[in-house]
Each structure stands twice: as structure tokens, then as C-alpha cells.
Protein backbone atom coordinates (compact mmCIF):
# COMPACT_ATOMS: atom_id res chain seq x y z
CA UNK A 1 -16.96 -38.84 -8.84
CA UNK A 2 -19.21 -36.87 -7.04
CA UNK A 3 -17.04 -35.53 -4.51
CA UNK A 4 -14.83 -34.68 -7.55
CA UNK A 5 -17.84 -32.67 -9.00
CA UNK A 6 -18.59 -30.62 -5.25
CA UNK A 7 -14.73 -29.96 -4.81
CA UNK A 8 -14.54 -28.53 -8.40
CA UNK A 9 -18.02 -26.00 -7.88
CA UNK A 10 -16.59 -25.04 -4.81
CA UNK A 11 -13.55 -23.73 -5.68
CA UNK A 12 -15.17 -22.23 -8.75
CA UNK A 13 -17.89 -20.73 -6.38
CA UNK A 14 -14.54 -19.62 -4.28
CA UNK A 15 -12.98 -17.89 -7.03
CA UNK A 16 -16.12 -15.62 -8.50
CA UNK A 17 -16.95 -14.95 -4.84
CA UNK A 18 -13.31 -13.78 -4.25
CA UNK A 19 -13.36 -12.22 -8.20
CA UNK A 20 -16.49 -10.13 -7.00
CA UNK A 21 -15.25 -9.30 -3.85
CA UNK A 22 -11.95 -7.83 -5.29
CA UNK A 23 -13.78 -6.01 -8.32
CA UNK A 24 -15.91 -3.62 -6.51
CA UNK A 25 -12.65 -1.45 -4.51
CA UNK A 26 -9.91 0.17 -7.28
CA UNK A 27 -6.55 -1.20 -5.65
CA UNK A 28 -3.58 0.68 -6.66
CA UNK A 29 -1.14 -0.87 -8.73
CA UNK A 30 2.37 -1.41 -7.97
CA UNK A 31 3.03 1.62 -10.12
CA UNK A 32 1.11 4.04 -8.18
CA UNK A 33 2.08 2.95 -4.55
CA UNK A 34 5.71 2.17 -4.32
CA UNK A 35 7.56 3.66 -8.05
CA UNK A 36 5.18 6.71 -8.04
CA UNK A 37 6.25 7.61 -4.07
CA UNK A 38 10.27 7.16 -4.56
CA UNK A 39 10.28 8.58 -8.26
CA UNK A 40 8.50 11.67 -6.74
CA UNK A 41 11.20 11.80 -3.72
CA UNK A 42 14.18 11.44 -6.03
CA UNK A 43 12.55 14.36 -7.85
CA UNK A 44 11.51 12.38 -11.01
CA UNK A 45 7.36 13.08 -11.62
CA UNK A 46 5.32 11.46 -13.28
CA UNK A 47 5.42 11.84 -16.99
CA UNK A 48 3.38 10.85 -20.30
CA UNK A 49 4.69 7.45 -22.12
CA UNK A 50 6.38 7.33 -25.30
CA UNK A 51 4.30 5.30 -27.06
CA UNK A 52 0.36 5.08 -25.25
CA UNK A 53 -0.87 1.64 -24.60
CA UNK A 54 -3.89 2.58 -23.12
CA UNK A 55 -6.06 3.63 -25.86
CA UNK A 56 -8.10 1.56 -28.54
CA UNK A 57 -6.64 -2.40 -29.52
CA UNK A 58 -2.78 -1.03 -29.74
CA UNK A 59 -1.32 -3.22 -27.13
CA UNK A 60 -3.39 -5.96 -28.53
CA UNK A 61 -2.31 -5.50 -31.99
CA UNK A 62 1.52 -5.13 -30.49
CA UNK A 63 1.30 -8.42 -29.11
CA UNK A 64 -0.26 -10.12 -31.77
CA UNK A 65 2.88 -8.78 -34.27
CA UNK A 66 5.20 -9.94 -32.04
CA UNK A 67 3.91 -13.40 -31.59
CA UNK A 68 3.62 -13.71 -35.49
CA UNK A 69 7.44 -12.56 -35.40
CA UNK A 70 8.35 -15.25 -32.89
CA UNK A 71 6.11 -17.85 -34.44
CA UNK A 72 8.18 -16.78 -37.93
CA UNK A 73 11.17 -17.25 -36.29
CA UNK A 74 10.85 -20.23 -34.51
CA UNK A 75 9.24 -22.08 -37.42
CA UNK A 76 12.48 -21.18 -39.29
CA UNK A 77 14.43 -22.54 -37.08
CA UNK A 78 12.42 -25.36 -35.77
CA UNK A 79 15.45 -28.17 -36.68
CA UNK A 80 17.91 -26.50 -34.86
CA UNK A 81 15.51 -25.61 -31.59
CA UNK A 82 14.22 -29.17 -31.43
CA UNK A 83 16.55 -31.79 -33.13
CA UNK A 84 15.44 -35.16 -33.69
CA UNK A 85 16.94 -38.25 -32.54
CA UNK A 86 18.10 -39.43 -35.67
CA UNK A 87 20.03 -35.78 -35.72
CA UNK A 88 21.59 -36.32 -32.30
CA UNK A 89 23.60 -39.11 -33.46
């Protein structure tokens, strides 16, 4: 039990370490390295999104409506997704 209890605080230990370590530089995403760089060659900049997640709790409340919506739907259809044995016969 106590080795289980040393393993577990190291790797926790591990992870904030590692969590710190990776906090303090500002990697570049995906977005900014590789689609930016080709975009720009094929002679497509950069441009403003449609719809701006960025700002305030609007890609919080965007998930949250589309969760109720596939909660709603699944409910509905809850017999047909997950049959019961009796059903399968």
C-alpha cells in the first residue's frame, strides 16, 4: 500500500513539475506553425473568423447547447440506441 501511495505522488509530483515547466514558454499552436506558413505560400492570409470564439463564455455556452441537444436526442431515442434483451429476441 505504501509503495502504491509513493508511485501515485510521484507521478503527480511528475506531472505539475512537467505542467510548470511547459507553462512558463508560449508554444505555438499547430495553427500558427504549419497552416499559417502554407496558407500564406498558397497566397491565402490570415483572416478574422466567422463567428469569434475567443471572447467572453461563447464557446462555453456553444458546447453546453449542443450537449443538451445530444442529451435530447439520445434520451429520445434511448430504446432504439440500447435495446434490451428481452427486445433482441
Amino acid at each position: 500500500m505504501a509503495k502504491v501511495v509513493i508511485v501515485c505522488a510521484s507521478i503527480m509530483l511528475l506531472a505539475a513539475g512537467l505542467y510548470l515547466s511547459a507553462a512558463e514558454g508560449d508554444w505555438p499552436g499547430v495553427d500558427e506553425t504549419v497552416v499559417e506558413k502554407f496558407a500564406e505560400e498558397a497566397g491565402r492570409p490570415p483572416r478574422e473568423p466567422y463567428m469569434n470564439t475567443d471572447k467572453g463564455d461563447l464557446l462555453l455556452f456553444l458546447f453546453l447547447v449542443a450537449g443538451a441537444a445530444g442529451g435530447f436526442v439520445s434520451g429520445y431515442c434511448f430504446r432504439e440506441l440500447f435495446p434490451s434483451a428481452r427486445d433482441k429476441k
